[in-house]
Structure formats: C-alpha cells, structure tokens
C-alpha atoms as a PDB file:
ATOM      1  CA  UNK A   1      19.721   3.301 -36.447  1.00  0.00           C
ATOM      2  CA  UNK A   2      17.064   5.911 -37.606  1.00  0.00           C
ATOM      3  CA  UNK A   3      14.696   7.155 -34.905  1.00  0.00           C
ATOM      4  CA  UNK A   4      10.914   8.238 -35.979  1.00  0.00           C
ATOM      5  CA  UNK A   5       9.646  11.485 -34.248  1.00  0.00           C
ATOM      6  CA  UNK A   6       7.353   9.244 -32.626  1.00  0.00           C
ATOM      7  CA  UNK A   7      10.270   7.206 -30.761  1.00  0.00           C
ATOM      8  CA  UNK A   8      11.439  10.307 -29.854  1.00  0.00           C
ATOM      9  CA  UNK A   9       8.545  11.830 -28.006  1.00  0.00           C
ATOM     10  CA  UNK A  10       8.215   9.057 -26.169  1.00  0.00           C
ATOM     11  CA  UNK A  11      11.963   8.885 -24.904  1.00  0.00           C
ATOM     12  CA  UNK A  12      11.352  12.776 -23.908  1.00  0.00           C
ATOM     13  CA  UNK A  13       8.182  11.869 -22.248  1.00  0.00           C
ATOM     14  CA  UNK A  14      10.271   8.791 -20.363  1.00  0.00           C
ATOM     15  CA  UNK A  15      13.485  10.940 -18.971  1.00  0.00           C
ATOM     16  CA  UNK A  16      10.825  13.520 -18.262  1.00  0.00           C
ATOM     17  CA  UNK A  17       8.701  11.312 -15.606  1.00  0.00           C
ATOM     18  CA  UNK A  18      11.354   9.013 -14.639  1.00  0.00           C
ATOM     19  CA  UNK A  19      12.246  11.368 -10.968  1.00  0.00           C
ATOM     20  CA  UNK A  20       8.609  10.632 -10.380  1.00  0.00           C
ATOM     21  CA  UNK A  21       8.345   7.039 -10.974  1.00  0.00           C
ATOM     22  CA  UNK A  22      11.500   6.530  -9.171  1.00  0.00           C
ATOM     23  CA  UNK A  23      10.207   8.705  -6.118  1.00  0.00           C
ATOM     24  CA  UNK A  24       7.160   6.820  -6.107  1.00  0.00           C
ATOM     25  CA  UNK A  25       8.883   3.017  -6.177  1.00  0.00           C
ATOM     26  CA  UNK A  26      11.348   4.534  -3.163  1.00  0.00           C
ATOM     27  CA  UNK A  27       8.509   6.298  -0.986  1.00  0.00           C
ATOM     28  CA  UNK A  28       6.721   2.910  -1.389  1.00  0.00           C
ATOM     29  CA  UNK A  29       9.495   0.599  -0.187  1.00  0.00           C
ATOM     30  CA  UNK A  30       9.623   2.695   2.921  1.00  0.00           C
ATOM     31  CA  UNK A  31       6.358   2.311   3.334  1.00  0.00           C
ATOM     32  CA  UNK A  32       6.143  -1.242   2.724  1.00  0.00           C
ATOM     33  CA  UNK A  33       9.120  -1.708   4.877  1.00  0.00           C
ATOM     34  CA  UNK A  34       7.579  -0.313   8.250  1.00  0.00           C
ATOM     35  CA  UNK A  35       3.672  -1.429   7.499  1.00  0.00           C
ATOM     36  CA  UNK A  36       4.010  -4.708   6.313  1.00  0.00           C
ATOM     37  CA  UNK A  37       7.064  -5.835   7.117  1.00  0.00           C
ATOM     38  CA  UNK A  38       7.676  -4.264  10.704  1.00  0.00           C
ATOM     39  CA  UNK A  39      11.422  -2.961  10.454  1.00  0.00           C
ATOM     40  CA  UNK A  40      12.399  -6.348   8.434  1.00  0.00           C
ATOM     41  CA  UNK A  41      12.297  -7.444   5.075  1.00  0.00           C
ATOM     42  CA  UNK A  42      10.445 -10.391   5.704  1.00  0.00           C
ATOM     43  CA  UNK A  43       7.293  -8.939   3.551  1.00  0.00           C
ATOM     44  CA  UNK A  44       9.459  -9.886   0.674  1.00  0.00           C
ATOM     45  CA  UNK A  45       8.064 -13.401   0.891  1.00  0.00           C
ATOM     46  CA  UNK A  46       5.295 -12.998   0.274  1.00  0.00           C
ATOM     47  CA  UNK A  47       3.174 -12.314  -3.471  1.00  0.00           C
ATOM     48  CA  UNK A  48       0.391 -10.454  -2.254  1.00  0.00           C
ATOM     49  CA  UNK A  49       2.397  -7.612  -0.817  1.00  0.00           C
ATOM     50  CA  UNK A  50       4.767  -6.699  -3.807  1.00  0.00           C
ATOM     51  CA  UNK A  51       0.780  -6.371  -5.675  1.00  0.00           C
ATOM     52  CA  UNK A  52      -0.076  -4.067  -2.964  1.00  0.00           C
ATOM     53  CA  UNK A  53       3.226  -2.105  -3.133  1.00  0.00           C
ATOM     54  CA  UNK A  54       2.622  -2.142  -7.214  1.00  0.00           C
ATOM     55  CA  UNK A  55      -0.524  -0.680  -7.020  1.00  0.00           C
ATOM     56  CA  UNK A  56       0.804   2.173  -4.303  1.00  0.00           C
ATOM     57  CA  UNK A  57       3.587   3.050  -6.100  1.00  0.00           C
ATOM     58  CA  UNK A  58       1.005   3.247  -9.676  1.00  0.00           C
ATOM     59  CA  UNK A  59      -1.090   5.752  -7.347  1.00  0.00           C
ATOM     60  CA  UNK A  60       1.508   7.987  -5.682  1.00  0.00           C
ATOM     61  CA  UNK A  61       3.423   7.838  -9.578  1.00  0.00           C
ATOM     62  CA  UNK A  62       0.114   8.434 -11.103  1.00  0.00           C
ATOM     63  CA  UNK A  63      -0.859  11.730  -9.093  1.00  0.00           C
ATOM     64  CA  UNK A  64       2.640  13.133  -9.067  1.00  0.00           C
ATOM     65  CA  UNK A  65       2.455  12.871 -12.792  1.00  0.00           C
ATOM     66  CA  UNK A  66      -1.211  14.608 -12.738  1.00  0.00           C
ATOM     67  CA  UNK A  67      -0.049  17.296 -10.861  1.00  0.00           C
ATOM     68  CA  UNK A  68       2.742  17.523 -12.623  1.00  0.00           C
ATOM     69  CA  UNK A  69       1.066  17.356 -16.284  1.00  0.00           C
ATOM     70  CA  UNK A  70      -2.614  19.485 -14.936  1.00  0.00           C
ATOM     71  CA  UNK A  71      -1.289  21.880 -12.035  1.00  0.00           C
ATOM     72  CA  UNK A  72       2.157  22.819 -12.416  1.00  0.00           C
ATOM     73  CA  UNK A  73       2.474  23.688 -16.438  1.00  0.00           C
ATOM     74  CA  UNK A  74       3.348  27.253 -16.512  1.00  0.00           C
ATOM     75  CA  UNK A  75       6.619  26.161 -14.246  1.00  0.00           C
ATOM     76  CA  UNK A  76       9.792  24.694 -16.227  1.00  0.00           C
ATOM     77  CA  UNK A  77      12.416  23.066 -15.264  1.00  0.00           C
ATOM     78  CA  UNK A  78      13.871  21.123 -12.246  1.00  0.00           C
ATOM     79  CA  UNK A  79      11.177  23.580  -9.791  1.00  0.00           C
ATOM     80  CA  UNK A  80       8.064  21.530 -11.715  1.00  0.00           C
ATOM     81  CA  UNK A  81       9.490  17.812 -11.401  1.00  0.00           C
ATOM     82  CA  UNK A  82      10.748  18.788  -7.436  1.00  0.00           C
ATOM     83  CA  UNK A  83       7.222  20.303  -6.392  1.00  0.00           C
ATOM     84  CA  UNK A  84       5.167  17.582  -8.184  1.00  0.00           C
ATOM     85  CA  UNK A  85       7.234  14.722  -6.490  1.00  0.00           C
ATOM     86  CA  UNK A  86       6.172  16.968  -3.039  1.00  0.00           C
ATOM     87  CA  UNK A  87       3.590  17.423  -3.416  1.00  0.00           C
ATOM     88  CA  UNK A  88       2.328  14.401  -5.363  1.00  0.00           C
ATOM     89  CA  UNK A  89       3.296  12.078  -2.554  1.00  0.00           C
ATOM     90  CA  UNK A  90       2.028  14.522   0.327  1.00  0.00           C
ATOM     91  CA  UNK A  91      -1.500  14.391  -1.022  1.00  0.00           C
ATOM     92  CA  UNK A  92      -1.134  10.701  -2.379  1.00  0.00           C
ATOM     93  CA  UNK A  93      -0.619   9.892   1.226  1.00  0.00           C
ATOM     94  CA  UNK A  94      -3.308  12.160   2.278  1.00  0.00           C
ATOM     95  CA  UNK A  95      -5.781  10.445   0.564  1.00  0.00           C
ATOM     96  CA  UNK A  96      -4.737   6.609   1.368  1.00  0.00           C
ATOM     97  CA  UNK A  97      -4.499   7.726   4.857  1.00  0.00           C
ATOM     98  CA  UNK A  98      -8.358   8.832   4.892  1.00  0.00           C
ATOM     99  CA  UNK A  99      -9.148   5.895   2.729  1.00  0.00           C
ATOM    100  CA  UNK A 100      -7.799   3.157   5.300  1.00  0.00           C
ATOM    101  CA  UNK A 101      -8.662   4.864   8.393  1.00  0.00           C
ATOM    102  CA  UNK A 102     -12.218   6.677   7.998  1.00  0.00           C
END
C-alpha cells in the first residue's frame, strides 16, 4: 500500500499528541472517579457523566496540545511532550477549579 505525504503528516501529527490525549483521558477518569462517582464506579451508569468526562478530557487534551504547539516550540523531544502534559493539566485544572467555584 502507497502512502501520500498527506497520510503521513497526519500519522506524525497522531504519535506526536497521543501522550497528551492519553494523559488527558487518564487524569479525567480519576477525576470522574472521586467527583462523580465517590470512590465507586457507579458513575458509569449513567450517560450524562461519560459527556461531562468527554468534554474534560477535550479541554485538559486541548490546552496540553496548545501549550505544547504555542509555548513550548523551541524545546524537542521527550522534555516538550513531559512539560506540556504538566503543565497542560496543572493550569487546565486551574481554570475549571475557578470556573466551578467562583
């Protein structure tokens, strides 16, 4: 099978933000885990939560991948992807944090 440069770019771009997106699904089944469910699983029942934890983890994936695409060019390497995923979710959580409780 031939690939086209284009298929190609976007299989870099993939295996380039999949730490993120995969940091981002984990730090929001914690979350989901002790908020909604309250040390149980039984918030797996129930529709309306999974959309909440979809749209969290689109958030927290969506500013680590900001940072990591706007703040942290001039790094390479491992060091870019490990400080985004830091510091992505630290200031995701920042925000939400101000948005639900002020």
């Amino acid at each position: 099978m031939v690939e086209t440069a284009i298929q190609n770019k976007n299989n870099d771009n993939l295996k380039e933000y999949t730490p993120m997106i995969i940091s981002a699904v984990i730090v929001t089944l914690v979350l989901l885990y002790i908020d909604e469910g309250y040390y149980n699983f039984s918030w797996m029942t129930n529709i309306g939560n999974w959309v909440v934890g979809t749209l969290y983890a689109g958030i927290i994936a969506a500013i680590q991948i900001a940072i990591y695409k706007l703040v942290l060019f001039p790094l390479k390497g491992t060091m870019r992807t490990g400080l985004s995923i830091g510091i992505g979710v630290f200031v995701t959580l920042t925000i939400l944090f101000f948005i639900m409780f002020i």
